[in-house]
C-alpha atoms as a PDB file:
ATOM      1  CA  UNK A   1      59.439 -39.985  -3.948  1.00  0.00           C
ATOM      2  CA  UNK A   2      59.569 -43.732  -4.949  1.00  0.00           C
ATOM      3  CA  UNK A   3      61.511 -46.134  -3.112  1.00  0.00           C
ATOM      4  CA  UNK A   4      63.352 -47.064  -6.352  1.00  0.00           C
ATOM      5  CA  UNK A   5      64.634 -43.217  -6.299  1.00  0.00           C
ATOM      6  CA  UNK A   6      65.812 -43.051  -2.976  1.00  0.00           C
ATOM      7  CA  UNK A   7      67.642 -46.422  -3.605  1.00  0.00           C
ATOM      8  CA  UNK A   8      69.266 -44.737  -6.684  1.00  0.00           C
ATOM      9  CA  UNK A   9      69.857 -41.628  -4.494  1.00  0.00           C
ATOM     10  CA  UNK A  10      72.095 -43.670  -1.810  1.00  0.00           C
ATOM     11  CA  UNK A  11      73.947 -45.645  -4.335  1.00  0.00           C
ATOM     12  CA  UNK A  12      75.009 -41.743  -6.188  1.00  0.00           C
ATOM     13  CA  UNK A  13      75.809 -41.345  -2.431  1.00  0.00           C
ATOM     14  CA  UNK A  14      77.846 -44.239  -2.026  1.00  0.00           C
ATOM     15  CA  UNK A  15      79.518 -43.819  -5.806  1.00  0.00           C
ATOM     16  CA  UNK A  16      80.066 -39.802  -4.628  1.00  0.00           C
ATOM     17  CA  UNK A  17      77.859 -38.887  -7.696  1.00  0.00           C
ATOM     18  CA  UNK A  18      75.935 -35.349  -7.945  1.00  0.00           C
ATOM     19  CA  UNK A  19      77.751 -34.076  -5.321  1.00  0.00           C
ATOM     20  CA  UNK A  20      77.577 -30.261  -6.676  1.00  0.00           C
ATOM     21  CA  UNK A  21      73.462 -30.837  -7.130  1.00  0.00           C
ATOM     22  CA  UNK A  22      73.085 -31.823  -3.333  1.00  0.00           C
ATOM     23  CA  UNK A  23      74.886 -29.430  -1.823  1.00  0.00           C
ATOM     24  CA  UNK A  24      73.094 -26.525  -3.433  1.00  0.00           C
ATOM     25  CA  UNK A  25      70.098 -28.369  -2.526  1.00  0.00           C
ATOM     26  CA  UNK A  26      71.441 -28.614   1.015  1.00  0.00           C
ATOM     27  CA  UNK A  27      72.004 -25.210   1.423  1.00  0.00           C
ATOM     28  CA  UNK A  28      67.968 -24.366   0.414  1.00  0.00           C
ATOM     29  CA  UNK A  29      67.069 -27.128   3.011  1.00  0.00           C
ATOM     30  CA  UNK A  30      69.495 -25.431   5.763  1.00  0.00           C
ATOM     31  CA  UNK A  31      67.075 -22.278   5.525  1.00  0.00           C
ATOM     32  CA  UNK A  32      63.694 -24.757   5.394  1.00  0.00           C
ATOM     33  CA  UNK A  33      61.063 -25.523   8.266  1.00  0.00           C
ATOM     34  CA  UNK A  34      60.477 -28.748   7.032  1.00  0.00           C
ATOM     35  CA  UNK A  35      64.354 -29.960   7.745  1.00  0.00           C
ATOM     36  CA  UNK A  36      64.146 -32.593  10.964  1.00  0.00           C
ATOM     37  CA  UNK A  37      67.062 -34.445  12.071  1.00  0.00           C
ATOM     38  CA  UNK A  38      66.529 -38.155  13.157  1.00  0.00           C
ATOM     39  CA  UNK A  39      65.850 -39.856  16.704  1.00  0.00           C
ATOM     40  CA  UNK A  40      68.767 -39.909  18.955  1.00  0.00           C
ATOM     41  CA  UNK A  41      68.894 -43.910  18.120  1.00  0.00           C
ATOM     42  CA  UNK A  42      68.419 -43.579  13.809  1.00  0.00           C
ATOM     43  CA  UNK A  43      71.131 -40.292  14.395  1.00  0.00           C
ATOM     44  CA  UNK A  44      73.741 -42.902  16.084  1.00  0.00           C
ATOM     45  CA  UNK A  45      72.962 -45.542  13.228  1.00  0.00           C
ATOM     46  CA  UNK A  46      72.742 -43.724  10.491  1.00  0.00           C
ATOM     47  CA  UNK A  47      75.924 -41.657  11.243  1.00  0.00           C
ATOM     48  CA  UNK A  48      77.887 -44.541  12.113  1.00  0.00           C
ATOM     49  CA  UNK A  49      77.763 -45.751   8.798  1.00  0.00           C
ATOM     50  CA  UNK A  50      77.413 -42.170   6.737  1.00  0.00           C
ATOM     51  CA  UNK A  51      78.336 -39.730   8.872  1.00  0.00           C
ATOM     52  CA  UNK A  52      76.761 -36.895  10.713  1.00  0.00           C
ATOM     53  CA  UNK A  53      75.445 -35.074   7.703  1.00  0.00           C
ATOM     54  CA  UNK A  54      72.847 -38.639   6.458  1.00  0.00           C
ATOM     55  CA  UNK A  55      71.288 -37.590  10.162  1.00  0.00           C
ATOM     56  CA  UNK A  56      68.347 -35.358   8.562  1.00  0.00           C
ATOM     57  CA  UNK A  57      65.107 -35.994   7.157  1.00  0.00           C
ATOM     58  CA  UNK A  58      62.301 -34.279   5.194  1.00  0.00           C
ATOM     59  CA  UNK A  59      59.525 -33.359   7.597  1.00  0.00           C
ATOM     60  CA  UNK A  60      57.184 -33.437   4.346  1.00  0.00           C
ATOM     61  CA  UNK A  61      57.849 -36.777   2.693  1.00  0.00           C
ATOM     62  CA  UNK A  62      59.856 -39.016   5.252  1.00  0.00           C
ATOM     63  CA  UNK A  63      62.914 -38.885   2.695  1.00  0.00           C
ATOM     64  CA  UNK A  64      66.605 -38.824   4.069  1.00  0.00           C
ATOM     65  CA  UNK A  65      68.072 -35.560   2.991  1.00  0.00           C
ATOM     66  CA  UNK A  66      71.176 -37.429   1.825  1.00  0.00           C
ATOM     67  CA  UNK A  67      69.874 -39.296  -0.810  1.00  0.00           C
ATOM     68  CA  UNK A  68      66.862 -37.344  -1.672  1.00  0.00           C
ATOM     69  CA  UNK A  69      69.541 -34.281  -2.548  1.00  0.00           C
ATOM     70  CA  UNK A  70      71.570 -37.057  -5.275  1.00  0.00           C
ATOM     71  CA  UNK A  71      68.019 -37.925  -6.715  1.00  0.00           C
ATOM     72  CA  UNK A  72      68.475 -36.299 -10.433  1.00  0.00           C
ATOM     73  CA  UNK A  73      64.589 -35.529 -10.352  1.00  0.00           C
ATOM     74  CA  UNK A  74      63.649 -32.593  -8.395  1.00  0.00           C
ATOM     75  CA  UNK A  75      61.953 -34.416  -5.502  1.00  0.00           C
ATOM     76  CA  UNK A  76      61.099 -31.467  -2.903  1.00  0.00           C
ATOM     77  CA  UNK A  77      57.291 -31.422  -2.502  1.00  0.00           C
ATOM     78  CA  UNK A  78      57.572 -27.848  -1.544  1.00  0.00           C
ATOM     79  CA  UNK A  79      59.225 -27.052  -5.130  1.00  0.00           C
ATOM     80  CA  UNK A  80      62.132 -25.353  -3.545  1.00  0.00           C
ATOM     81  CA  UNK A  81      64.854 -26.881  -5.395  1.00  0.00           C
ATOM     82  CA  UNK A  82      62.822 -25.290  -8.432  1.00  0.00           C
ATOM     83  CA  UNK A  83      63.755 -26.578 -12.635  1.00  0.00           C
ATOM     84  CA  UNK A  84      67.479 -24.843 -11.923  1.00  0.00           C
ATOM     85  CA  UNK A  85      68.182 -27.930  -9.906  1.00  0.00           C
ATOM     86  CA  UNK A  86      68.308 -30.531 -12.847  1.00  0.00           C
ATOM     87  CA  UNK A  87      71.256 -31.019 -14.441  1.00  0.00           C
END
């Protein structure tokens, strides 16, 4: 996932745009192996300013789960999210 992606994926987060798209996409990460959740020290940052759900990470790409999920492209390397994703 390009930086310029996960930029547009935290202003749709900011903007509360896609909001149906990343929460079916957050349910398929819920059930996913590759779902981390931050350091104790990036978990009190990050949820200071977004809140307790912008705590978790994708174990295979580095990408927060909160703005990868807004990202209109289908940006799961392990295809989960599959073509029904787009909208």
């Amino acid at each position: 996932m390009k930086l310029t992606q996960i930029a547009q994926g935290w202003a749709n987060l900011a903007m509360d745009r896609n909001r149906e798209l990343a929460l079916q996409r957050l349910e398929i990460c819920d059930t996913c192996p590759s779902k981390r959740q931050m350091s104790s020290v990036g978990t009190v940052i990050v949820s200071s300013v977004n809140g307790e759900s912008s705590t978790f990470y994708c174990a295979e790409c580095g990408c927060p789960l909160a703005a990868l999920s807004r990202v209109p492209e289908d940006g799961c390397k392990l295809g989960k999210w599959g073509p029904d994703s787009y909208y």
